[in-house]
PDB file of N, CA and C in Angstrom:
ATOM      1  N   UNK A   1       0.181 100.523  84.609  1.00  0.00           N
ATOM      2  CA  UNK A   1       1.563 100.711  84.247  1.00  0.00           C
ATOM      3  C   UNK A   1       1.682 101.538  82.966  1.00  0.00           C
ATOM      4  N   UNK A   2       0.937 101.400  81.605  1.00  0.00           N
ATOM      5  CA  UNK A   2       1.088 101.959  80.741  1.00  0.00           C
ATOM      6  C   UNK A   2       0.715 103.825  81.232  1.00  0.00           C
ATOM      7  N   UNK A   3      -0.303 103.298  81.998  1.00  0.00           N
ATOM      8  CA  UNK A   3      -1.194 104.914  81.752  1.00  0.00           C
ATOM      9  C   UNK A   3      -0.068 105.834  82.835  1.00  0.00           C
ATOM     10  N   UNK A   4       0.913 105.370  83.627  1.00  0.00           N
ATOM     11  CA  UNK A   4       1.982 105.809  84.640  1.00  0.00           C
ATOM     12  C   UNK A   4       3.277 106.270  83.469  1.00  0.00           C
ATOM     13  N   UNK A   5       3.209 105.142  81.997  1.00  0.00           N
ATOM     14  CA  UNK A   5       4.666 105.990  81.851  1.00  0.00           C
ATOM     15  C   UNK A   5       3.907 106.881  80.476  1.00  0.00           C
ATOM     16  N   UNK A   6       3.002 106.798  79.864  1.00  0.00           N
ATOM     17  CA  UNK A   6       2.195 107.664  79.436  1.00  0.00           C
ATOM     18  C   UNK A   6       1.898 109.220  80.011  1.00  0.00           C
ATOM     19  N   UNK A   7       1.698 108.982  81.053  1.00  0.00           N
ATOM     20  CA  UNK A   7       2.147 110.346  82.221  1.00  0.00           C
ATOM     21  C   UNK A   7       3.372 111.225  82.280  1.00  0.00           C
ATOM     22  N   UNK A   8       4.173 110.240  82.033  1.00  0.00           N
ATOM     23  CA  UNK A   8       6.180 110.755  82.196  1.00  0.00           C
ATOM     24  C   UNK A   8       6.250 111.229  81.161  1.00  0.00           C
ATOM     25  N   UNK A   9       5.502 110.731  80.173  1.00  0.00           N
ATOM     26  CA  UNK A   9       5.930 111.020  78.441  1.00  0.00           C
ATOM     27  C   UNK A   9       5.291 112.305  78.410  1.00  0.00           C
ATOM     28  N   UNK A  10       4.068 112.304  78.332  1.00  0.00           N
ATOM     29  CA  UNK A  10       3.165 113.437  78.224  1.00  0.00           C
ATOM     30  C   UNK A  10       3.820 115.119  79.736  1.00  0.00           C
ATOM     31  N   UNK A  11       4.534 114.516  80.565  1.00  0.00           N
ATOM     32  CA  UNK A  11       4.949 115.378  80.853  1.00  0.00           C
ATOM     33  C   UNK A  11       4.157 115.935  82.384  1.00  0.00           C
ATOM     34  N   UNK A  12       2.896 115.109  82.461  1.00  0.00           N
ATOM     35  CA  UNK A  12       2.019 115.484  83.674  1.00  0.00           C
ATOM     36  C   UNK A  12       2.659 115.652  85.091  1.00  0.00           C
ATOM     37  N   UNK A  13       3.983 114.746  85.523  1.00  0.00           N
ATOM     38  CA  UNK A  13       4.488 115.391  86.557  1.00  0.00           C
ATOM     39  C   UNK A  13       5.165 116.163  87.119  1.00  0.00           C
ATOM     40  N   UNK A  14       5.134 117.271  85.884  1.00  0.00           N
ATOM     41  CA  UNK A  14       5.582 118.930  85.786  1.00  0.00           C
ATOM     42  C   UNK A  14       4.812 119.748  86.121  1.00  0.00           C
ATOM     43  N   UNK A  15       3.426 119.418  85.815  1.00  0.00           N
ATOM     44  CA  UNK A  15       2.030 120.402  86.301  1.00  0.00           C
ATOM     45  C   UNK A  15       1.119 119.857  87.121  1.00  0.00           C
ATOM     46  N   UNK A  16       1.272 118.423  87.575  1.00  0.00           N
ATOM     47  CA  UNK A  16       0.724 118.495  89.135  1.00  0.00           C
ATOM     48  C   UNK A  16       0.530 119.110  90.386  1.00  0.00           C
ATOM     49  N   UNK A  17      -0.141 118.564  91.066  1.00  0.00           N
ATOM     50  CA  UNK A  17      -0.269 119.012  92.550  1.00  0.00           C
ATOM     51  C   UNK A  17       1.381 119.410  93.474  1.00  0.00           C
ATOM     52  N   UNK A  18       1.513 118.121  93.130  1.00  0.00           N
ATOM     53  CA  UNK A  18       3.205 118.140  94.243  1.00  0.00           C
ATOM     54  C   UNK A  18       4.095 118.599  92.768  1.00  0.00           C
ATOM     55  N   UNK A  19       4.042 118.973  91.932  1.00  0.00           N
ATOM     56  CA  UNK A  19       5.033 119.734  90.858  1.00  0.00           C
ATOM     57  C   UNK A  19       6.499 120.697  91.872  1.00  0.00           C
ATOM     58  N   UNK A  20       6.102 121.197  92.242  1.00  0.00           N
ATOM     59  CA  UNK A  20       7.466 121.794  92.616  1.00  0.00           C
ATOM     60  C   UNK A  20       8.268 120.790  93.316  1.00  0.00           C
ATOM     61  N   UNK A  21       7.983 119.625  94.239  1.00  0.00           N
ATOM     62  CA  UNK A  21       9.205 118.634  94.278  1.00  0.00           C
ATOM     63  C   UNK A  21       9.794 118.282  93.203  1.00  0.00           C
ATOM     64  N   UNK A  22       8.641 117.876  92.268  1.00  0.00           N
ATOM     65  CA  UNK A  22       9.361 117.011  91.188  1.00  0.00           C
ATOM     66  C   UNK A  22      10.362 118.259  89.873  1.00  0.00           C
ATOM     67  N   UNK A  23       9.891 119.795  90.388  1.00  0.00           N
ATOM     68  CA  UNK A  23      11.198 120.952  89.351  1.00  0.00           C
ATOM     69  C   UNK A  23      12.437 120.963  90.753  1.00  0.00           C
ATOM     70  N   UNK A  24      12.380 120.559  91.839  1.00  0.00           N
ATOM     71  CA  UNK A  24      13.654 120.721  92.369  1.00  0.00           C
ATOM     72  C   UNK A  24      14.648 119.947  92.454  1.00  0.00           C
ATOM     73  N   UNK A  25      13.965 118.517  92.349  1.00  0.00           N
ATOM     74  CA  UNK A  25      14.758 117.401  92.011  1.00  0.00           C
ATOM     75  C   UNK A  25      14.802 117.370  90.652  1.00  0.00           C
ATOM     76  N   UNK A  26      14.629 117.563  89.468  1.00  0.00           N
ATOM     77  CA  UNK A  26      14.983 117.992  88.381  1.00  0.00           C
ATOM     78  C   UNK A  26      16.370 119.135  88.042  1.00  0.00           C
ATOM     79  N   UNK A  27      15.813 119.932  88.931  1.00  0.00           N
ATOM     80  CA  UNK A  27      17.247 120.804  88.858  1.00  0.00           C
ATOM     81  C   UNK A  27      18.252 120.280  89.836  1.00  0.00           C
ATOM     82  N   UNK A  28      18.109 119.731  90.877  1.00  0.00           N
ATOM     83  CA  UNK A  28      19.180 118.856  91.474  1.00  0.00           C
ATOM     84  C   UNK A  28      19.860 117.956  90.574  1.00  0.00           C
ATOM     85  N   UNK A  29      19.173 117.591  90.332  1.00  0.00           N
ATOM     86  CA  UNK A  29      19.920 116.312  89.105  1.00  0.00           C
ATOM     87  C   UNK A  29      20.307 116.780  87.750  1.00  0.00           C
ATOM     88  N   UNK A  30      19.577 118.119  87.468  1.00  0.00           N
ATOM     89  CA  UNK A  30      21.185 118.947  86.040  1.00  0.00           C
ATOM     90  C   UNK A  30      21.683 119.479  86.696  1.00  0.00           C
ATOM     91  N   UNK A  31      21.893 119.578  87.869  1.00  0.00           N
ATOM     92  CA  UNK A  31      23.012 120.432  88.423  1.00  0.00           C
ATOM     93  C   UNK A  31      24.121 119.557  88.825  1.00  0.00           C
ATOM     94  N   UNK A  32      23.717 118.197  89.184  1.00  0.00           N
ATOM     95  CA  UNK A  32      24.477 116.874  89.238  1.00  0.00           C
ATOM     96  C   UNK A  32      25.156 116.876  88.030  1.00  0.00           C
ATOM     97  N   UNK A  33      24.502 116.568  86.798  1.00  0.00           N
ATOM     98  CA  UNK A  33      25.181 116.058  85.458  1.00  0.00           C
ATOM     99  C   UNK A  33      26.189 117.020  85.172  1.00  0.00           C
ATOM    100  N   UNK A  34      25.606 118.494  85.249  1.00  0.00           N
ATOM    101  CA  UNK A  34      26.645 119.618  84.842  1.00  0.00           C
ATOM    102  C   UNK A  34      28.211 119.524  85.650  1.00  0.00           C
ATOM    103  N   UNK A  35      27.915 119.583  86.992  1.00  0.00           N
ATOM    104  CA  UNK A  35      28.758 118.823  87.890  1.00  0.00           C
ATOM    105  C   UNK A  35      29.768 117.874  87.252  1.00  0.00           C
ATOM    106  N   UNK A  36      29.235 116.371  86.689  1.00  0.00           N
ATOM    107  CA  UNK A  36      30.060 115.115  86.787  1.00  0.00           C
ATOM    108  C   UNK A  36      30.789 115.545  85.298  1.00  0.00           C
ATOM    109  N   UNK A  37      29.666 116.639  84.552  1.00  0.00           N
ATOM    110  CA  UNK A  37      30.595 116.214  83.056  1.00  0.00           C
ATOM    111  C   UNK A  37      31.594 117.769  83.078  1.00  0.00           C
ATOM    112  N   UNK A  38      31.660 118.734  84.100  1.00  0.00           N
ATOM    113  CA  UNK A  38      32.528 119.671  84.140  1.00  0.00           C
ATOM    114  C   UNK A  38      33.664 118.777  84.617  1.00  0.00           C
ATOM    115  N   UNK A  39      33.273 118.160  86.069  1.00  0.00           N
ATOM    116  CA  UNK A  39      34.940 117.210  86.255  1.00  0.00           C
ATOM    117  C   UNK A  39      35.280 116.155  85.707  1.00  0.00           C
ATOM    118  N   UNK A  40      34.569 115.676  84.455  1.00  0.00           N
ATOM    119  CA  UNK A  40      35.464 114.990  83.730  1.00  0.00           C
ATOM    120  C   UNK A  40      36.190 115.580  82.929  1.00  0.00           C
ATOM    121  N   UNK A  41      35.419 116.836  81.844  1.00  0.00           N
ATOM    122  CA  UNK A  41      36.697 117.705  81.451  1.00  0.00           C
ATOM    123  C   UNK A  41      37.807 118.304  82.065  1.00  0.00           C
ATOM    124  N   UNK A  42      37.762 118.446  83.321  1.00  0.00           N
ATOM    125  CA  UNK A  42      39.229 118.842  84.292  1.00  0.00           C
ATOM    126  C   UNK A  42      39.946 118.066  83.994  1.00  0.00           C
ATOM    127  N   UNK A  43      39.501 116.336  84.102  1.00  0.00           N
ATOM    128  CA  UNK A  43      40.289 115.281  84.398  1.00  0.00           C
ATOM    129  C   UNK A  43      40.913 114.897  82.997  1.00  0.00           C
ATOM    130  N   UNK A  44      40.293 115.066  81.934  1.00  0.00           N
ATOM    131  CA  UNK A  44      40.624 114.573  80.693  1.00  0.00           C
ATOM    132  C   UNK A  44      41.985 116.026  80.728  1.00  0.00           C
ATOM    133  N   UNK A  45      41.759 117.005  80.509  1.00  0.00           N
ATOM    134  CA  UNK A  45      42.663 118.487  80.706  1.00  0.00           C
ATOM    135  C   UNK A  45      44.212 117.964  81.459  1.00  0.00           C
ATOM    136  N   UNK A  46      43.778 117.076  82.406  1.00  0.00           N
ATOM    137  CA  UNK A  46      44.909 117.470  83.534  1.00  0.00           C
ATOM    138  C   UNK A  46      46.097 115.953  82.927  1.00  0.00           C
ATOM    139  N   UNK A  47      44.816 115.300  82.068  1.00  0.00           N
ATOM    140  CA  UNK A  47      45.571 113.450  81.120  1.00  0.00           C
ATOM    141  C   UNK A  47      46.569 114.258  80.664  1.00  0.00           C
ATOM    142  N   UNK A  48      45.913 115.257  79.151  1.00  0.00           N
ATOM    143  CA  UNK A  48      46.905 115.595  78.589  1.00  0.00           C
ATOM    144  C   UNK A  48      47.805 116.129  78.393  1.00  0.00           C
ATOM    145  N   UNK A  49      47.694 117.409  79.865  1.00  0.00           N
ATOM    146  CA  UNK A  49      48.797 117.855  80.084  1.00  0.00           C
ATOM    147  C   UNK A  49      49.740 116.941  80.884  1.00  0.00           C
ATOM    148  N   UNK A  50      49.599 116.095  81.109  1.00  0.00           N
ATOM    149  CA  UNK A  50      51.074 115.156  82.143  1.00  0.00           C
ATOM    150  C   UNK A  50      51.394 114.445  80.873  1.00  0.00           C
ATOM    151  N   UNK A  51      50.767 114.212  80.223  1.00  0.00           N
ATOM    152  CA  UNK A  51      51.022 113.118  78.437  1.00  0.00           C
ATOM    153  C   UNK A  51      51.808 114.477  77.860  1.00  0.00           C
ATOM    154  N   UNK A  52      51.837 115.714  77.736  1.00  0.00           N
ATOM    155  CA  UNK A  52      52.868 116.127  77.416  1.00  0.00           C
ATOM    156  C   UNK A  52      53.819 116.661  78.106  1.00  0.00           C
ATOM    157  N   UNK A  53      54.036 116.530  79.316  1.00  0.00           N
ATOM    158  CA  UNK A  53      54.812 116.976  79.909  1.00  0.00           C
ATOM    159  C   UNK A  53      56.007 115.681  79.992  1.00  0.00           C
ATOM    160  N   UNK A  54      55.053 114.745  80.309  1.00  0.00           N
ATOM    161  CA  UNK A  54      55.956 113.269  80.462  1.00  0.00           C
ATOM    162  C   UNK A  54      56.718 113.684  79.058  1.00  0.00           C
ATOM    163  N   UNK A  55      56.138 113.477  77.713  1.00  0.00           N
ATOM    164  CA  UNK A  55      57.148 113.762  76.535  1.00  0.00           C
ATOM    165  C   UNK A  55      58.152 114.770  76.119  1.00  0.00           C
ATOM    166  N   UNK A  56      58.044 115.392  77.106  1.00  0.00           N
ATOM    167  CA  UNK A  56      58.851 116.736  77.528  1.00  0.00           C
ATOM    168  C   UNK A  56      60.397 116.094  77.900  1.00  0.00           C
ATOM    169  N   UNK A  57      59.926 115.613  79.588  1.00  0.00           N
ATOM    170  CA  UNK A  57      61.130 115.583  80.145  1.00  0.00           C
ATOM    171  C   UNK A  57      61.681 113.956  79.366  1.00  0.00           C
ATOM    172  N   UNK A  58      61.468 113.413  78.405  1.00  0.00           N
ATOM    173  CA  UNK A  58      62.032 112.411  77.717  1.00  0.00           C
ATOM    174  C   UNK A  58      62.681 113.059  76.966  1.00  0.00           C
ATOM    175  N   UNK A  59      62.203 114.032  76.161  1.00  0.00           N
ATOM    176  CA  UNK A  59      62.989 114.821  74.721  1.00  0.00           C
ATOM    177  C   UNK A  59      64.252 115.548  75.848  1.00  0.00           C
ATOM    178  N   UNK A  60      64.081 116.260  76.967  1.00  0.00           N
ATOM    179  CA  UNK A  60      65.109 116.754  77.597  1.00  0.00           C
ATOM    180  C   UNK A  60      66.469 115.720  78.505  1.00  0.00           C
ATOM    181  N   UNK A  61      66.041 114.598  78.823  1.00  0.00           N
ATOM    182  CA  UNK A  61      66.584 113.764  79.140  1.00  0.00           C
ATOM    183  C   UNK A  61      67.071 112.820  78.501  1.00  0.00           C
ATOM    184  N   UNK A  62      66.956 113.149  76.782  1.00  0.00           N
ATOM    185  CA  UNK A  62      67.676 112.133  75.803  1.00  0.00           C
ATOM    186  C   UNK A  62      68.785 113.133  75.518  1.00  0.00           C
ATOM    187  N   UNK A  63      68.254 114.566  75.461  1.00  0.00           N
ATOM    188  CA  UNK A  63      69.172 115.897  75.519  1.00  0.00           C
ATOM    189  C   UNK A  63      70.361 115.628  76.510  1.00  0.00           C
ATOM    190  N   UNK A  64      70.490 115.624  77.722  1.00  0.00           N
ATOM    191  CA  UNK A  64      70.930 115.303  78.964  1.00  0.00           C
ATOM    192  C   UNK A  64      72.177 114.268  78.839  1.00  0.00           C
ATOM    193  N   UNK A  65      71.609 113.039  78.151  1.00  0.00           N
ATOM    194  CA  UNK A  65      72.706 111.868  77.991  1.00  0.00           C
ATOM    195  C   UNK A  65      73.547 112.346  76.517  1.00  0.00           C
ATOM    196  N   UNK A  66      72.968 112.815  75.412  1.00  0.00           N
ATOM    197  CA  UNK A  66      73.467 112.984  74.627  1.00  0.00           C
ATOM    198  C   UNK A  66      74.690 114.004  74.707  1.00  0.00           C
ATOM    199  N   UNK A  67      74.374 115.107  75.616  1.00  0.00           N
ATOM    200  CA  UNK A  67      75.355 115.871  75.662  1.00  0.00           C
ATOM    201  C   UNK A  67      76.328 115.660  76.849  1.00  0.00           C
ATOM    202  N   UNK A  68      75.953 114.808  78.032  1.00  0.00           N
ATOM    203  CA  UNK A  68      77.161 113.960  78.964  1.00  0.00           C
ATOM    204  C   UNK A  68      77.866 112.878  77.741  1.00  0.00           C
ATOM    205  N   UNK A  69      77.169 112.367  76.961  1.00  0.00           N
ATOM    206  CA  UNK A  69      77.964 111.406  75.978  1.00  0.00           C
ATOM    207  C   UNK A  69      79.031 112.207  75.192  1.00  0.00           C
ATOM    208  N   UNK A  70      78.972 113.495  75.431  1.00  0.00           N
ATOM    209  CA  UNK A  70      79.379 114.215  74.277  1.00  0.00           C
ATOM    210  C   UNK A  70      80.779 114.867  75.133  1.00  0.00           C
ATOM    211  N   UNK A  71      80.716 115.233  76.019  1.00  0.00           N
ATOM    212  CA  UNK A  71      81.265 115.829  77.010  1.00  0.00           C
ATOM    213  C   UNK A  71      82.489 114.697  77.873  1.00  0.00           C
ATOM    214  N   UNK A  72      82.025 113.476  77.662  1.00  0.00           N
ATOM    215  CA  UNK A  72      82.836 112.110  77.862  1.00  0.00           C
ATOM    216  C   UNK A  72      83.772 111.978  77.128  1.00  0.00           C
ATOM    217  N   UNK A  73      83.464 112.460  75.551  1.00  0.00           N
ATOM    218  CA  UNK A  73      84.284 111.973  74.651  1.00  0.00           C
ATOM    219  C   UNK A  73      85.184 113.240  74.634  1.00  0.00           C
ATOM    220  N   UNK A  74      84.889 114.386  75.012  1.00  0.00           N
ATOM    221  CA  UNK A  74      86.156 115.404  75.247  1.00  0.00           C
ATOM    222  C   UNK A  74      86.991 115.536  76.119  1.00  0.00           C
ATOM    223  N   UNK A  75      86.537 114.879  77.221  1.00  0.00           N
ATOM    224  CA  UNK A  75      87.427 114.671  78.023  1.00  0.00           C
ATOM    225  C   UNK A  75      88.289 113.342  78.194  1.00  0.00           C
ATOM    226  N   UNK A  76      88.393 112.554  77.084  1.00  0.00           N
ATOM    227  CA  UNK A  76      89.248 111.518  77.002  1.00  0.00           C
ATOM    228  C   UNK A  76      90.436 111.857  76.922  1.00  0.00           C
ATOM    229  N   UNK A  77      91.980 111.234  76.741  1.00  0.00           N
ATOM    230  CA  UNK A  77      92.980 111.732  76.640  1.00  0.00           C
ATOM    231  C   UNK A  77      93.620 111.778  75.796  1.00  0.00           C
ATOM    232  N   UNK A  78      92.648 111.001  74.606  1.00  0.00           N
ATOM    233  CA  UNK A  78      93.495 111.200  73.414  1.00  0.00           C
ATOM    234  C   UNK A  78      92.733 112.265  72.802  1.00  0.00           C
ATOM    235  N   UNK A  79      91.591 112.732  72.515  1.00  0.00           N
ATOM    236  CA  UNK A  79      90.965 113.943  72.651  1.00  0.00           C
ATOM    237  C   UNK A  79      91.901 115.382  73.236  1.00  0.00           C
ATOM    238  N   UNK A  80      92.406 114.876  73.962  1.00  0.00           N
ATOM    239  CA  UNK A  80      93.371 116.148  74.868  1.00  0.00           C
ATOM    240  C   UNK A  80      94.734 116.450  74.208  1.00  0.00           C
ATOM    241  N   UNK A  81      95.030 115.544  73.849  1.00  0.00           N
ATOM    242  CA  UNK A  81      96.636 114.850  73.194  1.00  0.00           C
ATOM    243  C   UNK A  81      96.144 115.730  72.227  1.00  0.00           C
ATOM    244  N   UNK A  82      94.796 115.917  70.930  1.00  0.00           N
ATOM    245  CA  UNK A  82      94.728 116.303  69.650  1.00  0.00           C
ATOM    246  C   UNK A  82      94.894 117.814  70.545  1.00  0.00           C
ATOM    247  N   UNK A  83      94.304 117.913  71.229  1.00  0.00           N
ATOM    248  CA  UNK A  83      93.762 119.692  71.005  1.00  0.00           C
ATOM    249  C   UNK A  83      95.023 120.302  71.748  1.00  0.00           C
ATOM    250  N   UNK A  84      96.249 119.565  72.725  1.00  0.00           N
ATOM    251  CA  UNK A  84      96.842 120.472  73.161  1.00  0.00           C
ATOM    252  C   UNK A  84      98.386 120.092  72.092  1.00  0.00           C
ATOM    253  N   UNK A  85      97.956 119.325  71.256  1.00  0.00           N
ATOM    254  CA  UNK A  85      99.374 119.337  70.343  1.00  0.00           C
ATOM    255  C   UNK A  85      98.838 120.472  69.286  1.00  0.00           C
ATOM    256  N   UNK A  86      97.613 120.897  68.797  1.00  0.00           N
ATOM    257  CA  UNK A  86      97.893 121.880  68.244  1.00  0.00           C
ATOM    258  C   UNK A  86      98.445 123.275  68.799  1.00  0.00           C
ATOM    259  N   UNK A  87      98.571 123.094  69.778  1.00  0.00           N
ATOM    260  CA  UNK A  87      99.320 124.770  70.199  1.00  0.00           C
ATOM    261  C   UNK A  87     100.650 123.902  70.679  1.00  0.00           C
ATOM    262  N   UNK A  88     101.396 122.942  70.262  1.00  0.00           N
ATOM    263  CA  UNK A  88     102.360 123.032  70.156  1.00  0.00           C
ATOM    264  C   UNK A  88     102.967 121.989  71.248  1.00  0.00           C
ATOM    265  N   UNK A  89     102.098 121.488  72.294  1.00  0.00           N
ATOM    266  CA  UNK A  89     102.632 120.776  73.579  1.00  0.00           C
ATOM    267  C   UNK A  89     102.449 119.249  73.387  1.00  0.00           C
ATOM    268  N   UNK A  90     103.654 118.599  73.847  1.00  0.00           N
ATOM    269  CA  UNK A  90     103.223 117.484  74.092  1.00  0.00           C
ATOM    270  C   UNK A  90     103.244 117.104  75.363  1.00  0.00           C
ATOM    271  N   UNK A  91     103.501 115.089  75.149  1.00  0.00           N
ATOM    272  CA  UNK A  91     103.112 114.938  76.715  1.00  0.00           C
ATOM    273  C   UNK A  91     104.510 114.767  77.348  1.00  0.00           C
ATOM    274  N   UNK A  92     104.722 114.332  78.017  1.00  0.00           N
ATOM    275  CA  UNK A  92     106.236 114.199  78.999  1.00  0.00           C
ATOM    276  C   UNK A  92     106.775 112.800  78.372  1.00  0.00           C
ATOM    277  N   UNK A  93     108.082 112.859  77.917  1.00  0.00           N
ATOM    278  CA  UNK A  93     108.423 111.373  78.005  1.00  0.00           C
ATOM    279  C   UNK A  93     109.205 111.311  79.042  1.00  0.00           C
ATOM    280  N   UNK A  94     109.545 111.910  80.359  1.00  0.00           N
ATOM    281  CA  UNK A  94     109.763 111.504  81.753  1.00  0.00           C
ATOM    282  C   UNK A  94     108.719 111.120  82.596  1.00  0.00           C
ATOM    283  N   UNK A  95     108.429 110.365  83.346  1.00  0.00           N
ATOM    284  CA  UNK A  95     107.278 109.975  84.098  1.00  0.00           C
ATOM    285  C   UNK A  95     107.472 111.089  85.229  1.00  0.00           C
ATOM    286  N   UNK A  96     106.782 111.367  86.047  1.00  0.00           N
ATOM    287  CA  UNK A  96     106.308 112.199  87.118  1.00  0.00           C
ATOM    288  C   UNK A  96     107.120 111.746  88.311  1.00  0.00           C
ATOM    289  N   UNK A  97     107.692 112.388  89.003  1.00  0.00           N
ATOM    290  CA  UNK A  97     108.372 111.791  90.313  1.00  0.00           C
ATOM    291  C   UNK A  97     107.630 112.312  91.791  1.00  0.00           C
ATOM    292  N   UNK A  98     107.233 111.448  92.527  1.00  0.00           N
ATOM    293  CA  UNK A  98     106.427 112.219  93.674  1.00  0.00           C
ATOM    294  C   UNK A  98     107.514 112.552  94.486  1.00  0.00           C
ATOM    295  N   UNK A  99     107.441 113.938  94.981  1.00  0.00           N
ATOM    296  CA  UNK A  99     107.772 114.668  96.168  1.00  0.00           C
ATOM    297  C   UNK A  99     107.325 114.463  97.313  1.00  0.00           C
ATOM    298  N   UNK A 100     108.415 113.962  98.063  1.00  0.00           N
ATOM    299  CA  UNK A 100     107.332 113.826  99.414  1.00  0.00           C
ATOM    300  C   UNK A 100     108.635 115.029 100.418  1.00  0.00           C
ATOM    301  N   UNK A 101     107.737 115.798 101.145  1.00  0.00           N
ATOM    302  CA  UNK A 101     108.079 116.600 102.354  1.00  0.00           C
ATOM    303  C   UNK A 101     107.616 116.333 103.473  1.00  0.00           C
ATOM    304  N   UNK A 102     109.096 116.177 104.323  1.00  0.00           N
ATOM    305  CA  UNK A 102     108.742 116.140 105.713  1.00  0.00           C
ATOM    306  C   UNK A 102     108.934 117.114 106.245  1.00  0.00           C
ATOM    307  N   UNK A 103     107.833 117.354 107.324  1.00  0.00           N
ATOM    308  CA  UNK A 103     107.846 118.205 108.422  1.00  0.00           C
ATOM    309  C   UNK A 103     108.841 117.814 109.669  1.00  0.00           C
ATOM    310  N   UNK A 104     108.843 119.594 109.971  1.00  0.00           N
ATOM    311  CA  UNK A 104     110.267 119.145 111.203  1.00  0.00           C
ATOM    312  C   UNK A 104     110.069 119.478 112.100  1.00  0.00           C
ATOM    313  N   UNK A 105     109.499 118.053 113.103  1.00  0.00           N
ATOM    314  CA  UNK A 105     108.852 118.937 114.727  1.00  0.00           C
ATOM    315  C   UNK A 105     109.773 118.146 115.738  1.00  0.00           C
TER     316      UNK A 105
END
């Protein structure tokens, strides 16, 4: 057992007999690692772009309510009352009378 990993250390099953199995499965297996640690950087890449994108459409969707909140409050009617009494109008103190028309068949 010693004199087997004494072997691994020293490097002997690089220049053996059967040596070229043991350089193809060597390069199989960095070609593996290169492999697993290229698609983890994709995967880490693809975290942080949705981590900012998610913080995106929050900053635009606080945008969104803030300016429907904003847009609520102009269209109230006392809001309307200020802006159309400055040019001079007010509101009716007669109430509205509905018209109704009949047709003549």
């Amino acid at each position: 057992m010693k004199k087997g990993v004494l072997d691994i250390l020293k490097g002997k099953f690089l220049v053996s007999g059967d040596a070229p199995k043991n350089w193809l499965f060597l390069l199989f297996a960095s070609f593996l690692a290169a492999l697993m640690i290229s698609s983890s950087h994709q995967a880490d890449k693809k975290v942080t772009k949705i981590s900012t994108l998610n913080e995106e459409v929050r900053a635009l969707r606080s945008e969104f309510v803030e300016s429907r909140r904003q847009l609520q409050q102009l269209r109230l009617e006392s809001n309307l009352r200020m802006v159309v009494a400055e040019n001079g109008l007010q509101p009716s103190a007669v109430a509205p009378q509905k018209i109704i028309v009949k047709s003549e068949k």
